[in-house]
Protein backbone atom coordinates (compact mmCIF):
# COMPACT_ATOMS: atom_id res chain seq x y z
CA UNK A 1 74.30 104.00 49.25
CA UNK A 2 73.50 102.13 46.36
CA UNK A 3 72.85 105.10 44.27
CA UNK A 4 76.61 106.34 45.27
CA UNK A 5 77.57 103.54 44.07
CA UNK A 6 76.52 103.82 40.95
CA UNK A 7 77.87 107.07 40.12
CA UNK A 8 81.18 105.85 41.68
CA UNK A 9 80.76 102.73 39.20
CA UNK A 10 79.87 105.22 36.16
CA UNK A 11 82.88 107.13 36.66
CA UNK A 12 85.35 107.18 34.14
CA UNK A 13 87.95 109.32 36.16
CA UNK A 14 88.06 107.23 39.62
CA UNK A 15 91.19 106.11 41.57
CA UNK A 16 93.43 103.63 39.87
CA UNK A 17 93.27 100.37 41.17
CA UNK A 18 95.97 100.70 43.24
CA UNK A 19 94.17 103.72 45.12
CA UNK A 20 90.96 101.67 45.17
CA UNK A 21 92.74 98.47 46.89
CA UNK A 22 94.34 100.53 49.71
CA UNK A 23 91.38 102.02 51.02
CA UNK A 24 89.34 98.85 51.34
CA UNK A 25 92.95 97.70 53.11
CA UNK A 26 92.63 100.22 55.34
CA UNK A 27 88.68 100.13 56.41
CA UNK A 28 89.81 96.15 56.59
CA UNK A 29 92.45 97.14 59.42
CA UNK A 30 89.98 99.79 60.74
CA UNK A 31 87.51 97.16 61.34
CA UNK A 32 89.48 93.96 62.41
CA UNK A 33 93.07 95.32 63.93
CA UNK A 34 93.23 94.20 67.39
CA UNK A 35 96.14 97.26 67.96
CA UNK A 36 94.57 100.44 68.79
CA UNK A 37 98.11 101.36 67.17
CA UNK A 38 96.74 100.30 63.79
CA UNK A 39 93.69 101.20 63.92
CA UNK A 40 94.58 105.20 64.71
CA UNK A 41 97.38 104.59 61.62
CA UNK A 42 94.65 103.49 59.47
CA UNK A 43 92.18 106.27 59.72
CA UNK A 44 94.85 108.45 59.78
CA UNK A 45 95.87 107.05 56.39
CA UNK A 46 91.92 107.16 55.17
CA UNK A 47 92.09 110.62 56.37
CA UNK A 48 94.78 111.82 54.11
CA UNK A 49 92.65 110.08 51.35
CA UNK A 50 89.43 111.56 52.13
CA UNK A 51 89.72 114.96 50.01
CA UNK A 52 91.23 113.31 46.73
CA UNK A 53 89.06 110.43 46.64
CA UNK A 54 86.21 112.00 48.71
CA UNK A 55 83.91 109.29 46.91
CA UNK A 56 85.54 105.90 47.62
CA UNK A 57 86.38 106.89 51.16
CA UNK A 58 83.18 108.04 51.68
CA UNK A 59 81.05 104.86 50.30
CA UNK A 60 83.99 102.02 51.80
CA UNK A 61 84.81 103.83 55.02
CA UNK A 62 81.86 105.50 56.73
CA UNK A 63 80.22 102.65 58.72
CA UNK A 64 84.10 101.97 60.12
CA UNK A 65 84.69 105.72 61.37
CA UNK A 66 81.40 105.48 63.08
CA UNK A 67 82.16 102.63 64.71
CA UNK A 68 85.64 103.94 65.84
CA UNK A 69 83.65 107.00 66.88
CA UNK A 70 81.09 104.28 69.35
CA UNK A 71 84.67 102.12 70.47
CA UNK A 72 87.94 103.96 70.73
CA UNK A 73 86.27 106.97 72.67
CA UNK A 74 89.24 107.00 75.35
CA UNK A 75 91.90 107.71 72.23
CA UNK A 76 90.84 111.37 71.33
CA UNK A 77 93.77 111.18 68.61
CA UNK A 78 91.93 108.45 66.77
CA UNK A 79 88.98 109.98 67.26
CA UNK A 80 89.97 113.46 65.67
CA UNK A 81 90.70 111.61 62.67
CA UNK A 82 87.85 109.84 62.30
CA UNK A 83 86.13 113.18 62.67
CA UNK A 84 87.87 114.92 60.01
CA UNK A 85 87.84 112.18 57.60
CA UNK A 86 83.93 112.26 57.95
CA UNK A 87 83.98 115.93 57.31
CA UNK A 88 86.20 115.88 54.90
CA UNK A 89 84.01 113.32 53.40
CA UNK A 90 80.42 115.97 54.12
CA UNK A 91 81.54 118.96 53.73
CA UNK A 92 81.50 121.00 49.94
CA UNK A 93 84.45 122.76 50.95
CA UNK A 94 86.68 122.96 47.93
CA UNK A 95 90.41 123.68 48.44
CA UNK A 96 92.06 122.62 45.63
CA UNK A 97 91.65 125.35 42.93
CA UNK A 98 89.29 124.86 39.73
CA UNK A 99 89.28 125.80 36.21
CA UNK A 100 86.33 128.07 34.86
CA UNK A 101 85.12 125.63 32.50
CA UNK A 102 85.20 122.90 35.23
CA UNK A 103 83.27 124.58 37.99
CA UNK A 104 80.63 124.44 37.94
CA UNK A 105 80.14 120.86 36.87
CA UNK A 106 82.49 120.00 39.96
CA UNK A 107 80.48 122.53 42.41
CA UNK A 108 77.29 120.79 41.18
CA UNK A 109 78.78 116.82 42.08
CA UNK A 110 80.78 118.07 44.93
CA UNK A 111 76.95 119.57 46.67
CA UNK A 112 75.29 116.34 45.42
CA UNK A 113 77.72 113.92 47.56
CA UNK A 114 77.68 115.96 50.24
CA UNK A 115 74.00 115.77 50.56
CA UNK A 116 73.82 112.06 49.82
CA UNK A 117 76.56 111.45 52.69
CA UNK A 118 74.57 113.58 55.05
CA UNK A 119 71.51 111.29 54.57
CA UNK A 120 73.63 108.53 54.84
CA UNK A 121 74.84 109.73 58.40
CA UNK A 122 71.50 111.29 59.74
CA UNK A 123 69.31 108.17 58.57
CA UNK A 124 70.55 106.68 62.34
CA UNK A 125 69.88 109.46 64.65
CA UNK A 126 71.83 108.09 67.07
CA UNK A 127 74.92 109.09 64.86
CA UNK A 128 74.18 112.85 65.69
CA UNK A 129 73.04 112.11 69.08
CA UNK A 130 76.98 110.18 69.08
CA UNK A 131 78.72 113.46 67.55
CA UNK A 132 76.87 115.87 70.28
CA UNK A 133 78.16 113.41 73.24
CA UNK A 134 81.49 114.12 71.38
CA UNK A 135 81.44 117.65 71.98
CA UNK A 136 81.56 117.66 75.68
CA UNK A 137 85.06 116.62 75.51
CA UNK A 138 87.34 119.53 76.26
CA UNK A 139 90.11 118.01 73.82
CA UNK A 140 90.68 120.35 70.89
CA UNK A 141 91.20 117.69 68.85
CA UNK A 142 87.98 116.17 68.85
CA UNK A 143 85.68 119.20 69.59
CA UNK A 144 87.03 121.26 66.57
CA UNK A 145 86.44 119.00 64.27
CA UNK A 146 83.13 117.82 65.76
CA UNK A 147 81.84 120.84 66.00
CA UNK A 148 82.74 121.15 61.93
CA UNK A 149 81.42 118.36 60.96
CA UNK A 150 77.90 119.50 62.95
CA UNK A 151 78.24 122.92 61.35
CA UNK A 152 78.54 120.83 57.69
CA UNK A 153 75.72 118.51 58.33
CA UNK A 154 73.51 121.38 59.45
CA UNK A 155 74.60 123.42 55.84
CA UNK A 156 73.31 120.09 53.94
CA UNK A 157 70.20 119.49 55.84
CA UNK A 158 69.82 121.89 58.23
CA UNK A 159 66.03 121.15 59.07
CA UNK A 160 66.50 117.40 59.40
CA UNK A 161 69.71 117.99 61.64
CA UNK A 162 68.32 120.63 63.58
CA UNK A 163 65.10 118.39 64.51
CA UNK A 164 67.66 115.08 65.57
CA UNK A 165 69.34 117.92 68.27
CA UNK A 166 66.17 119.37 69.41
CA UNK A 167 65.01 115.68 70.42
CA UNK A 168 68.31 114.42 71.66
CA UNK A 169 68.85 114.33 75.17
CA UNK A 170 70.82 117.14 76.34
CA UNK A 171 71.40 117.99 72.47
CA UNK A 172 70.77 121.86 72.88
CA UNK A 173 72.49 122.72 75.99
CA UNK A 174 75.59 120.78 74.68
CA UNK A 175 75.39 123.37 72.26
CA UNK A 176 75.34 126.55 74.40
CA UNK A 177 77.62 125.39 76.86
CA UNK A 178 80.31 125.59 73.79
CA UNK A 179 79.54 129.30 73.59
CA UNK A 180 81.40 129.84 77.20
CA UNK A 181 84.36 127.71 75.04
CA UNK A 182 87.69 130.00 75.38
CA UNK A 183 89.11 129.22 72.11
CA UNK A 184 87.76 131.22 69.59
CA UNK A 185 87.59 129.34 66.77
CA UNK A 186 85.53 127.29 68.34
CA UNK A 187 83.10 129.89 69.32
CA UNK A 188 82.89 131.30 65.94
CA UNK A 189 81.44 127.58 64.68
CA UNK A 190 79.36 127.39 66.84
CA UNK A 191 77.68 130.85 66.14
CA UNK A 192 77.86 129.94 62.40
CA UNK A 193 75.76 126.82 63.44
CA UNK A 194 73.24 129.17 65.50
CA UNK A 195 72.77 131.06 63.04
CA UNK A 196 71.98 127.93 60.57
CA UNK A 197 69.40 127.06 62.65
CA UNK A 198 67.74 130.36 63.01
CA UNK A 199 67.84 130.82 59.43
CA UNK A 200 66.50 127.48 58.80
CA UNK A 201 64.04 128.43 61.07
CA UNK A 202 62.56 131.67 59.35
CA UNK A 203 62.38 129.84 56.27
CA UNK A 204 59.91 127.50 58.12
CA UNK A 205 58.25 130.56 59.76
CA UNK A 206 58.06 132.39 56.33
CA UNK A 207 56.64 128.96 54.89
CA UNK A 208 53.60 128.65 57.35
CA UNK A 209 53.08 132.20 57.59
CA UNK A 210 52.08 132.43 54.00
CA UNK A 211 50.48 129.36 52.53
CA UNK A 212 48.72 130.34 49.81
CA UNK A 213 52.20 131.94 48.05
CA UNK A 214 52.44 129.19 45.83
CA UNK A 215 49.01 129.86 44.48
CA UNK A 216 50.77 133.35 43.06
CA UNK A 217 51.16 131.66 39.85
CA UNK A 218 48.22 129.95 39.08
């Protein structure tokens, strides 16, 4: 965290002030509104915020969308935006269009934060074991974007991720029992995030299979 926010300190191209000061109002009304009301306005608001200023969100709101994810379970509209803001805040998914000369630079920083955010997330297991619990709800509006934001987390570190589910209680049959979901677009993230973890697999496989390929070059 503190290296994030260094770069976000180094920047010369943040949010303006203004920008800066309403998302630390809005993780304060996250974190102290006593009105669910608020709260669900809040993240909403942090959500709209979370692509252009993927950064600040990221760094200032991430412990609060957590939390709403451990507290406000019985709202499922709060909690799909809490959910998308964290993906939005993970994932490397660019939509905005980019100039040629600017690409690459912003592909590069835009795979580095969403690495750094993943470790951020996975450092407390229990925050993946919290986003599988998530998926049992039947509630398109939290298991779409939960099962995104898995699907992202297992693209940045799919090793680390896949060894969290494969210890959490119940973590892999929460996973097939989405397969028998009837809505396809859930079923097609979910096979994407199969076939993450197979391929992250037969790297390892490939790895200890071969030990001595490193010793090619010497």
């Amino acid at each position: 965290m503190n290296f994030l926010r260094g770069v976000m300190g180094g920047q010369s191209a943040g949010p303006q002030h203004t920008e800066a000061e309403t998302i630390q109002k809005l993780c304060d009304r996250v974190a102290s509104s006593t009105l669910l009301d608020d709260r669900r306005n809040a993240v909403r608001a942090l959500k709209s915020l979370s692509k252009k200023y993927r950064l600040e969100v990221g760094i200032q709101a991430m412990e609060h969308l957590i939390h709403v994810l451990q507290t406000d379970r019985s709202d499922s509209e709060i909690i799909g935006y809490a959910l998308d803001t964290l993906y939005n805040i993970i994932s490397n998914e660019e939509e905005e269009e980019v100039d040629d000369v600017e690409e690459e630079n912003s592909t590069r920083q835009s795979e580095d934060l969403g690495s750094q955010f993943t470790e951020i997330f996975i450092k407390q297991q229990e925050n993946v074991t919290l986003l599988l619990s998530l998926l049992e709800e039947f509630d398109f509006h939290v298991r779409w974007p939960g099962v995104k934001l898995l699907t992202s987390l297992l693209k940045q570190l799919g090793p680390q991720v896949q060894q969290i589910i494969l210890v959490s209680p119940m973590g892999v049959s929460r996973l097939m029992d989405l397969l028998a979901d009837s809505r396809e677009v859930i079923r097609n993230d979910v096979e994407e995030e199969d076939e993450l973890e197979s391929g992250d697999q037969e790297d390892e496989d490939d790895e200890s299979e071969d030990p001595g390929k490193d010793l090619d070059h010497i």
